[in-house]
C-alpha atoms as a PDB file:
ATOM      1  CA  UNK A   1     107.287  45.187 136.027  1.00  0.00           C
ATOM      2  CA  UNK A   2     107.807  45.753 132.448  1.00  0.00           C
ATOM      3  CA  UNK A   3     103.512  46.501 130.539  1.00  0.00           C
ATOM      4  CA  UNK A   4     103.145  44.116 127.632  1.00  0.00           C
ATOM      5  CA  UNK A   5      99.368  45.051 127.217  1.00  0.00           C
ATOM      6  CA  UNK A   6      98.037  47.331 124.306  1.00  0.00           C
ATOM      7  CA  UNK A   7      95.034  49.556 124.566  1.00  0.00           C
ATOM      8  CA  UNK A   8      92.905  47.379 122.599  1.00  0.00           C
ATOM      9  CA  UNK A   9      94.071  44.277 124.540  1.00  0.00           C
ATOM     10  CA  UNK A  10      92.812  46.907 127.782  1.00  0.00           C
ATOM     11  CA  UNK A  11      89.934  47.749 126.454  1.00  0.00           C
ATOM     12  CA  UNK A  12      88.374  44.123 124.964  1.00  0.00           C
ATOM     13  CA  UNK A  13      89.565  42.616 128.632  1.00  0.00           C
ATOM     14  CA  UNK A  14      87.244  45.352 130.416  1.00  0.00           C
ATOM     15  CA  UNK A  15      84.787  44.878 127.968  1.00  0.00           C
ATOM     16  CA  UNK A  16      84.479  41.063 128.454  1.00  0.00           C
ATOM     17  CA  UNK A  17      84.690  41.834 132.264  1.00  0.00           C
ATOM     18  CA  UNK A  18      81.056  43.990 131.825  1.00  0.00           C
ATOM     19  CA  UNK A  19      79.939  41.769 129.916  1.00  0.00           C
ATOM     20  CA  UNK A  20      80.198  38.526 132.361  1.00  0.00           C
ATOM     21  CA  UNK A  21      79.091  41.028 135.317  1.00  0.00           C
ATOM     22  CA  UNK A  22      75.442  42.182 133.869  1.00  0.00           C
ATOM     23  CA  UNK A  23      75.120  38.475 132.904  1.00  0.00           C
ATOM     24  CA  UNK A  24      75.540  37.364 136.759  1.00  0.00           C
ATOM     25  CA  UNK A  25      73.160  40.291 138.079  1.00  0.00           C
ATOM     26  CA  UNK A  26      70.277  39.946 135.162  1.00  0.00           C
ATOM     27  CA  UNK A  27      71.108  36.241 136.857  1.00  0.00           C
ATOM     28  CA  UNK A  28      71.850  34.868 133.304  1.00  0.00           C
ATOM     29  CA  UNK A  29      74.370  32.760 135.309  1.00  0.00           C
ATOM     30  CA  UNK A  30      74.433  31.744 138.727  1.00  0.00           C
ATOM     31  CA  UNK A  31      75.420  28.569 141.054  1.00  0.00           C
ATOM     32  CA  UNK A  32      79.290  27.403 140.659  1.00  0.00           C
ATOM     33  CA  UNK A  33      79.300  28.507 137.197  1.00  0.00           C
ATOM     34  CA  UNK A  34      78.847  31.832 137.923  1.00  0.00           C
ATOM     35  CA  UNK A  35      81.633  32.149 140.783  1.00  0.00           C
ATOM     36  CA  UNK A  36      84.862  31.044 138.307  1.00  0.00           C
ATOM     37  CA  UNK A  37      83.480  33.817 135.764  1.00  0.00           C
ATOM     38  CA  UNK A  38      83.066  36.785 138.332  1.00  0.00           C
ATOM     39  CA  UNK A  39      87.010  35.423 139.170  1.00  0.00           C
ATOM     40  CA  UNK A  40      88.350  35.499 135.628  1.00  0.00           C
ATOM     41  CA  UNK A  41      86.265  39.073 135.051  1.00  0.00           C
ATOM     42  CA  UNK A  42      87.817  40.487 138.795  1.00  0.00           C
ATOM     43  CA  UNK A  43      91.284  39.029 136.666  1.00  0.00           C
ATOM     44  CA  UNK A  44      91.069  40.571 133.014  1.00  0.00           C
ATOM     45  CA  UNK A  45      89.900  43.995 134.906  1.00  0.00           C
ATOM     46  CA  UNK A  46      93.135  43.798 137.383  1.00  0.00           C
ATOM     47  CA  UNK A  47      94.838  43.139 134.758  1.00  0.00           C
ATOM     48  CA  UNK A  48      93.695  45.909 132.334  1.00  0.00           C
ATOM     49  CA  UNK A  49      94.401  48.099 135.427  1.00  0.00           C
ATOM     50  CA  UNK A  50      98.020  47.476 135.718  1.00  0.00           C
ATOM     51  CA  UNK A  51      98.946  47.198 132.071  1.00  0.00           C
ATOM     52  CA  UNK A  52     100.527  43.676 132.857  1.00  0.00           C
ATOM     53  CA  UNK A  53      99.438  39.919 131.778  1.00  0.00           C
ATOM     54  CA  UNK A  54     101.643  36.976 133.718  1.00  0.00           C
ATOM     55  CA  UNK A  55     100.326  34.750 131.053  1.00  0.00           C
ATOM     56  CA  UNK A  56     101.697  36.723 128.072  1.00  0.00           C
ATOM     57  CA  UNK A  57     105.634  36.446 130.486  1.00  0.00           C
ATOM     58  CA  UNK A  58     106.391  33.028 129.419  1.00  0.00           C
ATOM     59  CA  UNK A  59     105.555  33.257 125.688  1.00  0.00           C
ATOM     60  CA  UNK A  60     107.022  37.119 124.978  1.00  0.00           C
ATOM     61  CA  UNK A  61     104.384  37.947 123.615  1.00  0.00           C
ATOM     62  CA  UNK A  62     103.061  41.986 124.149  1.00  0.00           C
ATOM     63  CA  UNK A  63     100.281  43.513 122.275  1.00  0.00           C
ATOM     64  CA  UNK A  64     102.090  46.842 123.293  1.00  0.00           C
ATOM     65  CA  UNK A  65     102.801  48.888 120.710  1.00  0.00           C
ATOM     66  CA  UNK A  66     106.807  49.062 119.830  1.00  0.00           C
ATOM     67  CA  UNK A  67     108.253  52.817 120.936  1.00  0.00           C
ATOM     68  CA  UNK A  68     110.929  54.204 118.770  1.00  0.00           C
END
Protein backbone atom coordinates (compact mmCIF):
# COMPACT_ATOMS: atom_id res chain seq x y z
CA UNK A 1 0.00 0.00 0.00
CA UNK A 2 1.45 2.90 -1.70
CA UNK A 3 0.85 6.63 1.20
CA UNK A 4 -0.83 9.35 -0.81
CA UNK A 5 -1.37 11.52 2.40
CA UNK A 6 0.77 14.72 3.20
CA UNK A 7 1.55 15.93 6.66
CA UNK A 8 -0.83 18.67 6.54
CA UNK A 9 -3.56 16.40 5.09
CA UNK A 10 -2.36 14.16 8.63
CA UNK A 11 -2.45 16.70 10.70
CA UNK A 12 -6.00 18.74 9.70
CA UNK A 13 -7.65 14.94 9.67
CA UNK A 14 -6.46 14.49 13.47
CA UNK A 15 -7.34 17.81 14.15
CA UNK A 16 -10.98 17.52 12.92
CA UNK A 17 -11.00 14.07 14.73
CA UNK A 18 -10.38 16.20 18.36
CA UNK A 19 -12.41 18.40 17.44
CA UNK A 20 -15.73 16.12 16.86
CA UNK A 21 -14.53 14.06 20.10
CA UNK A 22 -14.61 17.08 22.87
CA UNK A 23 -17.86 18.07 21.07
CA UNK A 24 -19.49 14.47 21.91
CA UNK A 25 -18.06 14.46 25.64
CA UNK A 26 -18.89 18.40 26.51
CA UNK A 27 -22.24 16.50 24.96
CA UNK A 28 -22.45 19.26 22.24
CA UNK A 29 -23.78 16.29 20.19
CA UNK A 30 -25.38 13.25 21.16
CA UNK A 31 -28.33 10.73 19.98
CA UNK A 32 -27.79 9.23 16.25
CA UNK A 33 -26.08 12.27 15.24
CA UNK A 34 -23.42 11.86 17.37
CA UNK A 35 -22.65 8.01 16.54
CA UNK A 36 -21.87 8.65 12.44
CA UNK A 37 -19.39 11.55 13.66
CA UNK A 38 -17.42 9.50 16.40
CA UNK A 39 -17.29 6.88 13.05
CA UNK A 40 -15.96 9.35 10.50
CA UNK A 41 -13.44 10.86 13.47
CA UNK A 42 -12.35 6.84 14.48
CA UNK A 43 -11.87 7.05 10.19
CA UNK A 44 -9.81 10.37 9.47
CA UNK A 45 -7.58 9.27 12.71
CA UNK A 46 -7.02 5.55 11.13
CA UNK A 47 -6.41 7.05 8.37
CA UNK A 48 -3.86 9.73 9.45
CA UNK A 49 -2.26 6.68 11.19
CA UNK A 50 -1.48 4.70 8.18
CA UNK A 51 -0.61 7.46 5.76
CA UNK A 52 -3.32 6.01 3.31
CA UNK A 53 -6.89 7.46 2.05
CA UNK A 54 -9.08 4.70 -0.15
CA UNK A 55 -11.04 7.66 -1.24
CA UNK A 56 -8.12 9.63 -2.73
CA UNK A 57 -7.34 5.63 -4.92
CA UNK A 58 -9.90 6.20 -7.48
CA UNK A 59 -9.24 9.88 -8.32
CA UNK A 60 -5.06 9.81 -8.09
CA UNK A 61 -5.05 12.27 -6.23
CA UNK A 62 -2.05 12.45 -3.18
CA UNK A 63 -1.37 15.42 -1.12
CA UNK A 64 2.11 13.68 -0.64
CA UNK A 65 4.76 15.61 -1.41
CA UNK A 66 6.65 14.48 -4.87
CA UNK A 67 10.35 12.83 -3.89
CA UNK A 68 13.09 13.46 -6.32
Amino acid sequence: MKTNMGTTDKVIRILVAIVIILLYFTQQISGAFAIPLLILAGILILTSLISFCPLYLPFGMSTRKKEK
